[in-house]
N, C-alpha and C. Protein backbone atom coordinates (compact mmCIF):
# COMPACT_ATOMS: atom_id res chain seq x y z
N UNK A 1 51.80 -20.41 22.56
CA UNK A 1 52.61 -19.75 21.57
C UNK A 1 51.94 -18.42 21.21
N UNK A 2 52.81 -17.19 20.98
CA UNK A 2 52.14 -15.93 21.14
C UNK A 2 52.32 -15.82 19.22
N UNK A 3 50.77 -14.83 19.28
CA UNK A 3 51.34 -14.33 17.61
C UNK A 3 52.26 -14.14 16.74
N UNK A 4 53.62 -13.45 17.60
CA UNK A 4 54.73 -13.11 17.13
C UNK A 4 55.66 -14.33 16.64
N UNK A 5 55.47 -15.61 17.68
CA UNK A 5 56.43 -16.68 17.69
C UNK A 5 55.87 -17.31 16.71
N UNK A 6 54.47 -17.15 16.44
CA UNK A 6 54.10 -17.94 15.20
C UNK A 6 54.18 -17.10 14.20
N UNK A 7 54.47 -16.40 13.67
CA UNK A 7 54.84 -15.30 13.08
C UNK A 7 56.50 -15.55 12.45
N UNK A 8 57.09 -15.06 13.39
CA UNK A 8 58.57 -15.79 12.96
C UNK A 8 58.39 -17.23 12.76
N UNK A 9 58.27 -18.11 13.63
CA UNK A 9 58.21 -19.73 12.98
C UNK A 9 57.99 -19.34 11.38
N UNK A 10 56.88 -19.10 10.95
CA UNK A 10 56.67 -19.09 9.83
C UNK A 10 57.69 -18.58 9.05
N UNK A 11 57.87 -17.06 9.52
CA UNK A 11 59.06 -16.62 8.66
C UNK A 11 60.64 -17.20 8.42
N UNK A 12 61.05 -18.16 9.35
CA UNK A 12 61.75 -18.79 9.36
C UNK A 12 61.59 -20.41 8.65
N UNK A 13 60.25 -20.59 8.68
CA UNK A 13 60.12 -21.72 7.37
C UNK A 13 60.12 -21.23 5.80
N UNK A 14 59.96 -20.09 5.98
CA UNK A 14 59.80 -19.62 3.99
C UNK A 14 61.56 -18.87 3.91
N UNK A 15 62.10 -18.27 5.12
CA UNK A 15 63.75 -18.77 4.93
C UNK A 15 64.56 -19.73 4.39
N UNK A 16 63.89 -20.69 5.64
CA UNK A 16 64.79 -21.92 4.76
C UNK A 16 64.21 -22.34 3.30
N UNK A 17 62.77 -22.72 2.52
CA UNK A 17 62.78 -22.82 1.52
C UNK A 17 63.22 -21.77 0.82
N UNK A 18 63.42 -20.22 0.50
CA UNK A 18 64.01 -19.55 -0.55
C UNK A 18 65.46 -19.91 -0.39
N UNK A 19 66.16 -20.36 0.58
CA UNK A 19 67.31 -20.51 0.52
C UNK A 19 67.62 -22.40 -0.54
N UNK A 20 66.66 -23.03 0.33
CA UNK A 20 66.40 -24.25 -0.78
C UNK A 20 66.23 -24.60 -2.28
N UNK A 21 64.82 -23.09 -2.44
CA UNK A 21 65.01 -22.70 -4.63
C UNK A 21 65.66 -22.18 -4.48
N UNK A 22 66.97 -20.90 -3.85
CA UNK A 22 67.95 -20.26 -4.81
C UNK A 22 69.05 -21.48 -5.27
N UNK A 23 69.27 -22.54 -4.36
CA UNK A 23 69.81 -23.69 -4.44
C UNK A 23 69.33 -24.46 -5.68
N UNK A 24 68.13 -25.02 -5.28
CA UNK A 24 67.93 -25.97 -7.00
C UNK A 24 66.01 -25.61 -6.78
N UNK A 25 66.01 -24.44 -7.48
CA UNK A 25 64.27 -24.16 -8.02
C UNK A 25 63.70 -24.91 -8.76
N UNK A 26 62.18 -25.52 -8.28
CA UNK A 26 61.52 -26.32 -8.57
C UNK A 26 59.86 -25.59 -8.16
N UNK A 27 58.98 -26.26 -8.62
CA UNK A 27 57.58 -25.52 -8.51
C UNK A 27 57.39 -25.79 -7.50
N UNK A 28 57.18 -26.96 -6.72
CA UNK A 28 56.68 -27.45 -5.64
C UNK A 28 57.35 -26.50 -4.55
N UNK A 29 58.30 -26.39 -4.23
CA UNK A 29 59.57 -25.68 -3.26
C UNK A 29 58.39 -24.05 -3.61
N UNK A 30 58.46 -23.41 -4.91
CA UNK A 30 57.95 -22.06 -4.83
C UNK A 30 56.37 -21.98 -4.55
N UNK A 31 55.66 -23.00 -4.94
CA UNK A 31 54.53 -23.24 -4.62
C UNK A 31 54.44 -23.20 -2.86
N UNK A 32 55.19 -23.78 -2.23
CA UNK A 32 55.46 -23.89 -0.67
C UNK A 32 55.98 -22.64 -0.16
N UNK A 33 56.28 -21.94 -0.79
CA UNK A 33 56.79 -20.70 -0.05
C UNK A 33 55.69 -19.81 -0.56
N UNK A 34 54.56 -19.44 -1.36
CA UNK A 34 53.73 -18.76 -1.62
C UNK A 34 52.57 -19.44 -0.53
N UNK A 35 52.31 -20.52 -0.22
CA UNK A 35 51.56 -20.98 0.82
C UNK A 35 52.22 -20.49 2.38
N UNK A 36 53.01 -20.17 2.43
CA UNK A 36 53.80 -19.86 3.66
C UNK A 36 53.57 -18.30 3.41
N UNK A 37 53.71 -18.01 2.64
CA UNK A 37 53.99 -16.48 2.58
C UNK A 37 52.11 -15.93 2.85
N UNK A 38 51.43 -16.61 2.34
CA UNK A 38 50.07 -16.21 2.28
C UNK A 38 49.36 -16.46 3.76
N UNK A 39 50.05 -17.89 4.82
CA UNK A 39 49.60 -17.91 6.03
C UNK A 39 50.22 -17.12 7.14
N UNK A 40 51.53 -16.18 6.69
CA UNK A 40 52.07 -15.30 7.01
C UNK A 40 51.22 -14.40 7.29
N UNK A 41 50.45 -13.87 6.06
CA UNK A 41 50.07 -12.48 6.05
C UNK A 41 48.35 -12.58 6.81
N UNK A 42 48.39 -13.90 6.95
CA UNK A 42 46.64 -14.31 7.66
C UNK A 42 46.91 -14.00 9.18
N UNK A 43 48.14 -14.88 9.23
CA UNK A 43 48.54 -14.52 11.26
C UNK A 43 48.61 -12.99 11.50
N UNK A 44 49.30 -12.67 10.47
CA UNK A 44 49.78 -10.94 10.77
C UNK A 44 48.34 -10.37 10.70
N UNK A 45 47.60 -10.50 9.95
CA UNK A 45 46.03 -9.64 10.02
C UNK A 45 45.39 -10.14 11.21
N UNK A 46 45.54 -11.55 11.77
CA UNK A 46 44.66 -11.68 13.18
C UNK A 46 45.61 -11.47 14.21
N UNK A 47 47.10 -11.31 14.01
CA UNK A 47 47.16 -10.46 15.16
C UNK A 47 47.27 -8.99 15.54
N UNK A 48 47.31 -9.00 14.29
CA UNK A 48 46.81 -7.08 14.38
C UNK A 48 45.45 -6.51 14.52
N UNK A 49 44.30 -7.35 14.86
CA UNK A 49 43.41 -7.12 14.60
C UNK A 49 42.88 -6.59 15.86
N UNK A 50 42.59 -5.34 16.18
CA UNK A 50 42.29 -5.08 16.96
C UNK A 50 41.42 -5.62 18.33
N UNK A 51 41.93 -5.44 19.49
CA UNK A 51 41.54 -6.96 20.72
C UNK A 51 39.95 -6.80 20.95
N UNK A 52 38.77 -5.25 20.54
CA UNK A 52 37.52 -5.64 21.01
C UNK A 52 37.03 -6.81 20.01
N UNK A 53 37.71 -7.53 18.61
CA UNK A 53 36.93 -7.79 17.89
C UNK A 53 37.56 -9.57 18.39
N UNK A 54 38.64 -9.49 19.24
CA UNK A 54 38.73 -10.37 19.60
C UNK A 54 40.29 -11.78 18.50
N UNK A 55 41.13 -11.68 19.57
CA UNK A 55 42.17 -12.29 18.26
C UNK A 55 41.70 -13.97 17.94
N UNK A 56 42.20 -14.55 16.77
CA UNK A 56 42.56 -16.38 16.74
C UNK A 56 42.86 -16.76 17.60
N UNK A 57 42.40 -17.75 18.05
CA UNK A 57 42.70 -18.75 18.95
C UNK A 57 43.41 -19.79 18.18
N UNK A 58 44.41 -20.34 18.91
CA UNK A 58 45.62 -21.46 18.54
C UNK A 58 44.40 -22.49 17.85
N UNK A 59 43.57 -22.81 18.71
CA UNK A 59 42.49 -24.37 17.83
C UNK A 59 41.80 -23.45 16.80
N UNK A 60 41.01 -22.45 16.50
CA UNK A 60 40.62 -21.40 15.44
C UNK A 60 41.46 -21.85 14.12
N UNK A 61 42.75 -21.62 14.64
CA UNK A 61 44.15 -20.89 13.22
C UNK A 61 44.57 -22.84 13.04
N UNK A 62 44.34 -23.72 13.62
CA UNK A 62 44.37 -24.88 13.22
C UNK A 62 43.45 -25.25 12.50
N UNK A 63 42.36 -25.05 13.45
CA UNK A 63 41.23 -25.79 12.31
C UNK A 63 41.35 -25.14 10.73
N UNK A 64 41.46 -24.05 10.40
CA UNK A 64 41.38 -22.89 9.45
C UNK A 64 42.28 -23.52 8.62
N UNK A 65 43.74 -24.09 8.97
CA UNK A 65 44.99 -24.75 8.45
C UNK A 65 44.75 -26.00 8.08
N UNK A 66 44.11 -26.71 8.51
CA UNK A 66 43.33 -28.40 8.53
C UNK A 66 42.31 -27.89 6.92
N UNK A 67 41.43 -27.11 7.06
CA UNK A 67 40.49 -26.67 6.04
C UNK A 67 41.15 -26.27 4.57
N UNK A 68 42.26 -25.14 4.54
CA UNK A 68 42.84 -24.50 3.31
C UNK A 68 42.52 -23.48 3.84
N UNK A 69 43.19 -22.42 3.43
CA UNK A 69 43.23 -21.32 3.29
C UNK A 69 42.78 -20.81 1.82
């Protein structure tokens, strides 16, 4: 799976929850989309990160996800 596809995946999971709270808002639901929105902006910095310094590796951005962010 390339950066981008995990990239959209993501963006397409914090889709469907804002479409879920504009429906019936609850903390948990916005709490889940600020966790989405924040591993958003982690993929987007390692895949922009320039290639001598070397990008995430798929087991890297798991383990990291297994841990917390």
């Amino acid at each position: 799976m390339t950066g981008k596809e995990v990239i959209d995946s993501f963006n397409n999971a914090w889709r469907a929850l804002a479409k879920q709270y504009t429906d019936r808002p609850d903390e948990s639901t916005r709490c889940a989309m600020n966790l989405i929105a924040k591993m958003i902006g982690e993929v987007e910095s390692q895949v922009n990160r320039p290639r001598k310094e070397g990008q995430i590796t798929m087991d890297e951005w798991l383990a990291m996800l297994q841990e917390g962010i």
